[in-house]
C-alpha atoms as a PDB file:
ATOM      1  CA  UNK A   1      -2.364 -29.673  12.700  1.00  0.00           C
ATOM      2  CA  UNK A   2      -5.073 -28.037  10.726  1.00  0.00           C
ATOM      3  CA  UNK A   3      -4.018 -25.245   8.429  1.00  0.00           C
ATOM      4  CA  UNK A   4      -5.616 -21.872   9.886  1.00  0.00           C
ATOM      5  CA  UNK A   5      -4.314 -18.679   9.754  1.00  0.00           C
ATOM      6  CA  UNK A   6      -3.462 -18.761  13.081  1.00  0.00           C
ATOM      7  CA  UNK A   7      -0.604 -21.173  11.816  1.00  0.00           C
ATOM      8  CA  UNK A   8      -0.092 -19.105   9.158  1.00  0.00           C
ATOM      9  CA  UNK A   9       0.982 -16.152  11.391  1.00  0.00           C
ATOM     10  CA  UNK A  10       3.015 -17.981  13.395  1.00  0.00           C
ATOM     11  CA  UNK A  11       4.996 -19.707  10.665  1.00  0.00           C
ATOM     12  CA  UNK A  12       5.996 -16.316   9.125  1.00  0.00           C
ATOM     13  CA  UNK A  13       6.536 -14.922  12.770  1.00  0.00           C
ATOM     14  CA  UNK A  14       8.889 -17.369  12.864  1.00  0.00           C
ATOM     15  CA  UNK A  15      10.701 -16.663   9.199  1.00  0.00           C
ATOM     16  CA  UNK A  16       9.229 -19.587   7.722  1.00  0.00           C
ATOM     17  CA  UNK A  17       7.997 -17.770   4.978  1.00  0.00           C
ATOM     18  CA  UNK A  18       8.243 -20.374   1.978  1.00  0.00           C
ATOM     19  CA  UNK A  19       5.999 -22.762   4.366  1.00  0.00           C
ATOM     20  CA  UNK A  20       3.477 -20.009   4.789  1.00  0.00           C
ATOM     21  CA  UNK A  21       3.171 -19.372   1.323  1.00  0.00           C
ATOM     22  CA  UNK A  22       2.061 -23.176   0.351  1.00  0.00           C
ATOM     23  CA  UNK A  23       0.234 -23.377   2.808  1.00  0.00           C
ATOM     24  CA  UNK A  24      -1.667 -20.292   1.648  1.00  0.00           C
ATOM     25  CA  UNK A  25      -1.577 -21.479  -1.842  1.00  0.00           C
ATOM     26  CA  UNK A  26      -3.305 -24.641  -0.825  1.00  0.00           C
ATOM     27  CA  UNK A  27      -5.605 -22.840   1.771  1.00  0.00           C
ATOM     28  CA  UNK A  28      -6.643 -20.149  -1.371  1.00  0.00           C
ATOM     29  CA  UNK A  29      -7.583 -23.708  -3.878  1.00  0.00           C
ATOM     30  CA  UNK A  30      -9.585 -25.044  -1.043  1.00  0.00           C
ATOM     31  CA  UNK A  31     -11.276 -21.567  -0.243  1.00  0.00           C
ATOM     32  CA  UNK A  32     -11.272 -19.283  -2.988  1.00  0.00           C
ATOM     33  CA  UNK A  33     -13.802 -16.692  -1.837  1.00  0.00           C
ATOM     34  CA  UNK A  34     -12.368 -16.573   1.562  1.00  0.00           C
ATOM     35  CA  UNK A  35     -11.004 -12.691   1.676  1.00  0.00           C
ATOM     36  CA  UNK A  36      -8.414 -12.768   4.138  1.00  0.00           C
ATOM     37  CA  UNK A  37      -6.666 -16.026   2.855  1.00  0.00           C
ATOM     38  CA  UNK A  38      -6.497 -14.252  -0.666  1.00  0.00           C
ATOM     39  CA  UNK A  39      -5.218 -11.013   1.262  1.00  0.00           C
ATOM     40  CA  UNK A  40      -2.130 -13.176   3.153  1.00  0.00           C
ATOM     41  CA  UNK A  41      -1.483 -14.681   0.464  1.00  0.00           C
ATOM     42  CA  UNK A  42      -1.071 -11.906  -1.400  1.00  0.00           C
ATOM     43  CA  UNK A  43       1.439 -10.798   1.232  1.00  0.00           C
ATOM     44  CA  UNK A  44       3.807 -13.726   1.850  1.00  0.00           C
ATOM     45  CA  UNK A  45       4.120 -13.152  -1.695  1.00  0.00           C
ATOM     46  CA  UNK A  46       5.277  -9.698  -1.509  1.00  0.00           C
ATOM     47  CA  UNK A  47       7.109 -10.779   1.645  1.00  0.00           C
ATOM     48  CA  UNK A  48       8.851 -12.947  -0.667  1.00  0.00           C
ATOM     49  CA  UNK A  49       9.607 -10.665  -3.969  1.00  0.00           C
ATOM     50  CA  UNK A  50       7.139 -12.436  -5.383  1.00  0.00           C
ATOM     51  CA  UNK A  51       5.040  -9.539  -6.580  1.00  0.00           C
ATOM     52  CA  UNK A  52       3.402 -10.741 -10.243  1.00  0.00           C
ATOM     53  CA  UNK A  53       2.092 -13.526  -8.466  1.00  0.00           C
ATOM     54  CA  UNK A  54       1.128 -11.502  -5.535  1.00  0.00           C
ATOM     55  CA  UNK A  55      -1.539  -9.263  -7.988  1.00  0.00           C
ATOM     56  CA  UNK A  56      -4.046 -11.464  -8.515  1.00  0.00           C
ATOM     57  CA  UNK A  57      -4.440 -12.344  -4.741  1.00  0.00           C
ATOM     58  CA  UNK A  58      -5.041  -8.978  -3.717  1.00  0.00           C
ATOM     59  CA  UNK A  59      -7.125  -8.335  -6.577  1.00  0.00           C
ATOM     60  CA  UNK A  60      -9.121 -11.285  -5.651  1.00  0.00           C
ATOM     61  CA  UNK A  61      -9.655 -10.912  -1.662  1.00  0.00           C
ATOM     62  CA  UNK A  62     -10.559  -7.429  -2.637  1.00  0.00           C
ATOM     63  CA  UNK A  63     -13.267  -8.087  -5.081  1.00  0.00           C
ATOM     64  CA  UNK A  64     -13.978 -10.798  -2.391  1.00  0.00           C
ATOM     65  CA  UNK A  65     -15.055  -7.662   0.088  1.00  0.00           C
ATOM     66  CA  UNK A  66     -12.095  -8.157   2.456  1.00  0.00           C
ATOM     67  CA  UNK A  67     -12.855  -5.114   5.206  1.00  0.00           C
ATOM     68  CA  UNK A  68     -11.074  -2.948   8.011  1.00  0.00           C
ATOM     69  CA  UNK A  69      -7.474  -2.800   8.405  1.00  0.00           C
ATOM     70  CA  UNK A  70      -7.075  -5.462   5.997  1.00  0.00           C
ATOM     71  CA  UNK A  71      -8.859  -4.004   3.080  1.00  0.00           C
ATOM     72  CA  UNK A  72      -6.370  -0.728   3.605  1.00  0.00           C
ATOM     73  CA  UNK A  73      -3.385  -3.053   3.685  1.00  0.00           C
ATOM     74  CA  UNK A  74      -4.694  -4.745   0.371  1.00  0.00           C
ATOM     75  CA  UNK A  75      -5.213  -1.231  -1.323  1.00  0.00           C
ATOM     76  CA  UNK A  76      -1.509  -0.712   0.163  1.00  0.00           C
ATOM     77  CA  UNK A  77       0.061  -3.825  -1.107  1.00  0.00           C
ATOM     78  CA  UNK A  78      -1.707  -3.324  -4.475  1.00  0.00           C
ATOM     79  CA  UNK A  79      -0.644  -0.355  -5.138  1.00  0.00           C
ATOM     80  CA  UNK A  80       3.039  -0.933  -4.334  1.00  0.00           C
ATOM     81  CA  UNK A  81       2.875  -3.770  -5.874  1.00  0.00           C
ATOM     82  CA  UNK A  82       2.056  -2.108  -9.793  1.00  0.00           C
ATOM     83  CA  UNK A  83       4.787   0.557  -9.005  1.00  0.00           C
ATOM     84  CA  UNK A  84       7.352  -2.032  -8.002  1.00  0.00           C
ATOM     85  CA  UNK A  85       6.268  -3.652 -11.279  1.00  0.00           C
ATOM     86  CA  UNK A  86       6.213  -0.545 -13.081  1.00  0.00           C
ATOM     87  CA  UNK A  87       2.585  -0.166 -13.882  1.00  0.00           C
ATOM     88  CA  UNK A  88       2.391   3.329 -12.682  1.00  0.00           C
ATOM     89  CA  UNK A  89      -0.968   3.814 -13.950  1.00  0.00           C
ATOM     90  CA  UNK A  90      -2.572   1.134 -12.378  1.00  0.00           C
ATOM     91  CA  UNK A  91      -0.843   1.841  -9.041  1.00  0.00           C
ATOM     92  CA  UNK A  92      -1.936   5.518  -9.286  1.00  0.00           C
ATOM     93  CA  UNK A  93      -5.571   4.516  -9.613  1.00  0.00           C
ATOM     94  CA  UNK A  94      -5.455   1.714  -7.231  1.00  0.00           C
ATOM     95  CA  UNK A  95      -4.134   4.613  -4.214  1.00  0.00           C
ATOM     96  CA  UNK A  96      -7.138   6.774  -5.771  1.00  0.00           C
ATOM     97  CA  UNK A  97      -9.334   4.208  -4.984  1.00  0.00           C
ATOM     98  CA  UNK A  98      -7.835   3.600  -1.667  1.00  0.00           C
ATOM     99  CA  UNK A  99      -8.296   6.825  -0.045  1.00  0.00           C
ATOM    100  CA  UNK A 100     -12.259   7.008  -1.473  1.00  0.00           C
ATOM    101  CA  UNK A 101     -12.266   4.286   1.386  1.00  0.00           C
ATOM    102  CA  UNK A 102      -9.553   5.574   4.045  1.00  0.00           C
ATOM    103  CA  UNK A 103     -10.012   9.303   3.223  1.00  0.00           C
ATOM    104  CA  UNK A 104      -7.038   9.768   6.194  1.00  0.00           C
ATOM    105  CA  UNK A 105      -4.632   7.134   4.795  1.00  0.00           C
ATOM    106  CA  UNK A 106      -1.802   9.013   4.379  1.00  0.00           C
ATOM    107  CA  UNK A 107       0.635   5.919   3.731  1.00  0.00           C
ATOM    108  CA  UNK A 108      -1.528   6.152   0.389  1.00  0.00           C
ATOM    109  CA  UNK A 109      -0.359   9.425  -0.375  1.00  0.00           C
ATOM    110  CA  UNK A 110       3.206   8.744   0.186  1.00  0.00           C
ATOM    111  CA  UNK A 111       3.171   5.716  -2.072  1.00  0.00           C
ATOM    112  CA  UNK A 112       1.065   7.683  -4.685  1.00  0.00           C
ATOM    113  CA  UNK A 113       3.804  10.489  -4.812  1.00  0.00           C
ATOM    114  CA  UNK A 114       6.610   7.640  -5.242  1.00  0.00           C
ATOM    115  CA  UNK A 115       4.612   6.385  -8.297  1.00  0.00           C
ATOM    116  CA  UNK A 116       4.172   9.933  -9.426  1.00  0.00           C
ATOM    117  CA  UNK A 117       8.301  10.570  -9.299  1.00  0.00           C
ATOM    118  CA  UNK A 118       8.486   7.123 -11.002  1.00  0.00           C
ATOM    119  CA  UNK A 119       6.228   8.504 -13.436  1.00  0.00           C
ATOM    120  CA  UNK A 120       8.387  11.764 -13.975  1.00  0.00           C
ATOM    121  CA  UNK A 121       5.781  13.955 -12.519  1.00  0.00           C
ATOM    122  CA  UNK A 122       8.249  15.717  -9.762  1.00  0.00           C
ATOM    123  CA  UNK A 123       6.344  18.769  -8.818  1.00  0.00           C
ATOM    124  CA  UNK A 124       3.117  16.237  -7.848  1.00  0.00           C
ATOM    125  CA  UNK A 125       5.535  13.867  -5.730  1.00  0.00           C
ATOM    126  CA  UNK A 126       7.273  16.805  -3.606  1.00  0.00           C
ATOM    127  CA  UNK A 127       3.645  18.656  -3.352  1.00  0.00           C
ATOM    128  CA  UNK A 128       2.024  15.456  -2.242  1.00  0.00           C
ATOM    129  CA  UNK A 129       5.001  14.795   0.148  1.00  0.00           C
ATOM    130  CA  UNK A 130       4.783  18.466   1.336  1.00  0.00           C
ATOM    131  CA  UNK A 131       1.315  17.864   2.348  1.00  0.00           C
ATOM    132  CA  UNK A 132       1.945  14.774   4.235  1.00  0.00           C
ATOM    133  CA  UNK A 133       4.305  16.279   6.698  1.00  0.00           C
ATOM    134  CA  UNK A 134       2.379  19.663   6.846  1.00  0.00           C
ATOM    135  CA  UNK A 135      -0.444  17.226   8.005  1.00  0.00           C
ATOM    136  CA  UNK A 136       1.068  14.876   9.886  1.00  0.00           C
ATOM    137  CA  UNK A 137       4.139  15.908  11.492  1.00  0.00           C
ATOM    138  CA  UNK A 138       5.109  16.413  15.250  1.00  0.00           C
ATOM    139  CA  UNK A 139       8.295  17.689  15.192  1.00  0.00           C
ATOM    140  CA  UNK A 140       7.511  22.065  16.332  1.00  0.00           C
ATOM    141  CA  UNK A 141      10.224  23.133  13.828  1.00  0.00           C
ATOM    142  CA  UNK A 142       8.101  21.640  11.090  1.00  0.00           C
ATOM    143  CA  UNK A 143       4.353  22.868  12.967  1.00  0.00           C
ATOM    144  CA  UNK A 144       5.774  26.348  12.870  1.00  0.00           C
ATOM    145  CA  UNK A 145       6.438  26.411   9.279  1.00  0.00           C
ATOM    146  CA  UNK A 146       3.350  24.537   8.035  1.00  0.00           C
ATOM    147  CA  UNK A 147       1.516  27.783   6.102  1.00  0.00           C
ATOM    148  CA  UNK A 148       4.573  28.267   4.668  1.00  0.00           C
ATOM    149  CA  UNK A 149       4.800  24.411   3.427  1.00  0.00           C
ATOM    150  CA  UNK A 150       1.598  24.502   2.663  1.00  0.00           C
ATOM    151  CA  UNK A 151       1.513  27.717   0.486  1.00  0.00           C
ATOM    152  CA  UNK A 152       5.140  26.350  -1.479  1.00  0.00           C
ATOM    153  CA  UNK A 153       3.117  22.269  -1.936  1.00  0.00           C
ATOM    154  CA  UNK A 154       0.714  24.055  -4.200  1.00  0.00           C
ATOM    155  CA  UNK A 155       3.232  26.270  -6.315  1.00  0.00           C
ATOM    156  CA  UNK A 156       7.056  24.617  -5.700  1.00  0.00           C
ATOM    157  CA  UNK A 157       7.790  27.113  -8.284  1.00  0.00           C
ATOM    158  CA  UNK A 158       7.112  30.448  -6.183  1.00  0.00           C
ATOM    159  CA  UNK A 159       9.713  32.687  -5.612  1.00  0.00           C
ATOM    160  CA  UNK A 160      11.491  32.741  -2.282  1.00  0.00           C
ATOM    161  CA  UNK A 161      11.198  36.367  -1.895  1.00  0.00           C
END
């Protein structure tokens, strides 16, 4: 059979994960521009706590204009992928960089504020968290308290009075 990433999907749909990645590894040396072979490969690396060699795959099938959903998840994976590795910096600006494109990504936002708590920058990481459920939330306990969430995410420090 072929490799395609057809195959690809359903080897790590099946756990097969090791598998997946060679074949990815040989399917990125025969097509090294192709963006979405650099982006799941990228991934069955982080699938696999594999994340330093995971970098330069999503580096690549980004620079190699990878679009859509995929692009996101590449910003995503990126960006996790520094913090995990503790390059907090890089992580920080890679989420920046991520919501210029998804503007309403708000996975980017709660990744951003675990890099800022990794970073020791507390207030930033509970105001940025603040925001995300103020904007996205369901729950009508949490709607009928958003001013109020939304006033304390921009000064934590404000007396409760």
């Amino acid at each position: 059979m072929p490799l395609s990433l057809a195959h690809i999907r359903e080897l790590r749909s099946n756990g097969s994960h090791e598998e997946a990645r060679e074949c990815l590894l040989h399917m990125a040396k025969l097509n090294p521009s192709d963006a979405e072979v650099l982006y799941e490969t990228a991934s069955v690396h982080d699938y696999l706590d594999l994340e330093m060699q995971a970098v330069p795959y999503y580096v690549a099938a980004i620079e190699a204009g990878l679009a859509g959903d995929l692009l996101r998840g590449a910003y995503l994976g990126l960006g996790s992928t520094y913090r995990l590795l503790g390059r907090f910096e890089e992580s920080l600006a890679v989420f920046e960089e991520g919501l210029r494109f998804f503007p309403d990504a708000q996975e980017f936002h709660v990744f951003s504020a675990m890099t800022h708590y990794n970073l020791g920058h507390f207030h930033e990481a509970a105001r940025v968290l603040l925001r995300v459920i103020a904007d996205t939330s369901g729950d009508l306990n949490i709607r009928s308290y958003e001013r109020a969430i939304r006033l304390y995410a921009e000064n934590l420090d404000r007396d409760a009075c």
